[in-house]
C-alpha atoms as a PDB file:
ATOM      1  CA  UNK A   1      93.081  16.787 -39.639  1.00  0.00           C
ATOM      2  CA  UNK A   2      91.824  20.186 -37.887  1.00  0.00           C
ATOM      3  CA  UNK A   3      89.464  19.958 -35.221  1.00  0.00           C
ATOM      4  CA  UNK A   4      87.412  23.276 -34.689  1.00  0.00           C
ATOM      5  CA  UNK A   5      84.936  23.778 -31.637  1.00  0.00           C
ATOM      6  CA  UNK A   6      81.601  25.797 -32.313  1.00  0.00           C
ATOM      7  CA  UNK A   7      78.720  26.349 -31.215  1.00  0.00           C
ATOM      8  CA  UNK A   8      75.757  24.386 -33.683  1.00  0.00           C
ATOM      9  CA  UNK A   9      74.777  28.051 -34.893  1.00  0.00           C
ATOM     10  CA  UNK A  10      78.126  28.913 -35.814  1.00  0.00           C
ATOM     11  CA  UNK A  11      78.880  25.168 -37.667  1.00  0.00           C
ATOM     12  CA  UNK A  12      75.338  25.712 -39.266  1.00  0.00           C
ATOM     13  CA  UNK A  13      76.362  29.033 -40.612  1.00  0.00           C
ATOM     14  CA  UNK A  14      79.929  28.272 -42.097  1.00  0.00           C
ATOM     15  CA  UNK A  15      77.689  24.504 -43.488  1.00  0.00           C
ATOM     16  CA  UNK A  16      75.713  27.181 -45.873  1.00  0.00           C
ATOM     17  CA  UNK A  17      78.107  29.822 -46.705  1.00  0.00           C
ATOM     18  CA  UNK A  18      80.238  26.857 -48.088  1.00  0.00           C
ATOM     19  CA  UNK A  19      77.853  25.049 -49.823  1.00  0.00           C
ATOM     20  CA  UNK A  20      75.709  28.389 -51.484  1.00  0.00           C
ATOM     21  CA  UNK A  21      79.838  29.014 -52.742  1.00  0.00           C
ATOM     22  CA  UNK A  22      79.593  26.377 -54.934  1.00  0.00           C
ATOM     23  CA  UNK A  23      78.429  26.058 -58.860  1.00  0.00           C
ATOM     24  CA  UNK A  24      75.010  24.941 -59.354  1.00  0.00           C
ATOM     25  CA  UNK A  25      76.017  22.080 -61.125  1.00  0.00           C
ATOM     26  CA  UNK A  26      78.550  21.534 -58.031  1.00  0.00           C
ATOM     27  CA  UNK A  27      75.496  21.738 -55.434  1.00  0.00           C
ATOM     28  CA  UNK A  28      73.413  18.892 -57.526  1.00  0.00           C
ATOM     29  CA  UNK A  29      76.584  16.654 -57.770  1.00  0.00           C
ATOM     30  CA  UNK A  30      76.635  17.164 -53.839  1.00  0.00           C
ATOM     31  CA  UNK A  31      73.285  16.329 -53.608  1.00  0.00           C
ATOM     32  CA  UNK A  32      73.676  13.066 -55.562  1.00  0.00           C
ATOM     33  CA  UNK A  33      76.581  11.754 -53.417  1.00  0.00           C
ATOM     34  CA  UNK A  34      74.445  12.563 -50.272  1.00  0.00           C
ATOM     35  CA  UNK A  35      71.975  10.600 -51.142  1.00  0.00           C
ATOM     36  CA  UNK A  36      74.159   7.590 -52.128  1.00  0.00           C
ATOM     37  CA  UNK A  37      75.448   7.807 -48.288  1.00  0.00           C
ATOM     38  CA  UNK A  38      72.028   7.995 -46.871  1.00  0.00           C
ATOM     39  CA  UNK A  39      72.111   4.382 -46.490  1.00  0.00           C
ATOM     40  CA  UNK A  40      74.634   4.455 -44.252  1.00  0.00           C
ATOM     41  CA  UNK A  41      73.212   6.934 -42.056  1.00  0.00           C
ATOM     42  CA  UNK A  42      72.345   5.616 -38.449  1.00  0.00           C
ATOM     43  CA  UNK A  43      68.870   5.452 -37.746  1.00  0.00           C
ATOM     44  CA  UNK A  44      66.893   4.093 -35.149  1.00  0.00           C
ATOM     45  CA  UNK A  45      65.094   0.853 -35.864  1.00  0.00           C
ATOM     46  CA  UNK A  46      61.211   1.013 -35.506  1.00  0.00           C
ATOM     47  CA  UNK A  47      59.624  -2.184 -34.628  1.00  0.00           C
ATOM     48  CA  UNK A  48      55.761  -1.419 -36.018  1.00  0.00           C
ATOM     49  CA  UNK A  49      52.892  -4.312 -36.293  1.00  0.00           C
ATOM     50  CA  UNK A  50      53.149  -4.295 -40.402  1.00  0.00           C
ATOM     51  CA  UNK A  51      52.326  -7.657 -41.837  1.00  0.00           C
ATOM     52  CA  UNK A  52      54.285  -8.773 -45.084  1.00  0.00           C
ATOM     53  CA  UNK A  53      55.647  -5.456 -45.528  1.00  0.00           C
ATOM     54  CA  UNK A  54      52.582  -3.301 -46.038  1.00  0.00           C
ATOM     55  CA  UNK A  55      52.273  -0.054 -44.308  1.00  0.00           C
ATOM     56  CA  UNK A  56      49.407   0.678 -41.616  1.00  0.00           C
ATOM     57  CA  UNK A  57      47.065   3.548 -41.169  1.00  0.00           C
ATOM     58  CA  UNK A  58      46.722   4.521 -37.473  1.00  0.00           C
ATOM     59  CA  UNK A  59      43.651   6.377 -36.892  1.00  0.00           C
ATOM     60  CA  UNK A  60      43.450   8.491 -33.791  1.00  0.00           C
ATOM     61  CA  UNK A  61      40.937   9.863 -31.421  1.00  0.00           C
ATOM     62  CA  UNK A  62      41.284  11.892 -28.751  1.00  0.00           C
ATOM     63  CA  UNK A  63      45.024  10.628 -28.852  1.00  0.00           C
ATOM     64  CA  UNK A  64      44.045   7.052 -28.609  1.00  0.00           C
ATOM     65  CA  UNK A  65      44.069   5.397 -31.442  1.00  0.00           C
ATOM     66  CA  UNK A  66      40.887   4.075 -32.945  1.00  0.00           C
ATOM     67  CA  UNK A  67      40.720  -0.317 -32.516  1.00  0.00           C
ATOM     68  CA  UNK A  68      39.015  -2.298 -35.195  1.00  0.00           C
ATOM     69  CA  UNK A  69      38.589  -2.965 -38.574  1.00  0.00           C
ATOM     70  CA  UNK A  70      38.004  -0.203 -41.023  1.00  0.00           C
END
């Protein structure tokens, strides 16, 4: 294993020079198996007030958000 140290403009660079040398077919294959592994991407968890599972539309005013039912 090689460990290199750049800077994130320099890592970002050499990212997508490799990655625009590949075949088009190559670059959708790449795609694919990046999006299997999203799942085990770390995220952070978001606690929201969503009852059974449906999303919620916050509207806001003045950058308070708006109370009641609408």
């Amino acid at each position: 294993m090689e460990i290199n140290y750049r800077n994130k403009d320099e890592s970002n660079r050499l990212q997508r020079e490799a990655f625009l040398r590949l075949s088009l077919a190559e670059r959708f294959y790449a795609f694919l198996a990046l999006s299997e592994r999203m799942p085990q991407f770390p995220v952070k968890e978001r606690h929201t007030k969503c009852v059974n599972n449906n999303f919620q539309i916050v509207i806001e005013t003045n950058g308070k958000p708006v109370e009641g039912i609408h």
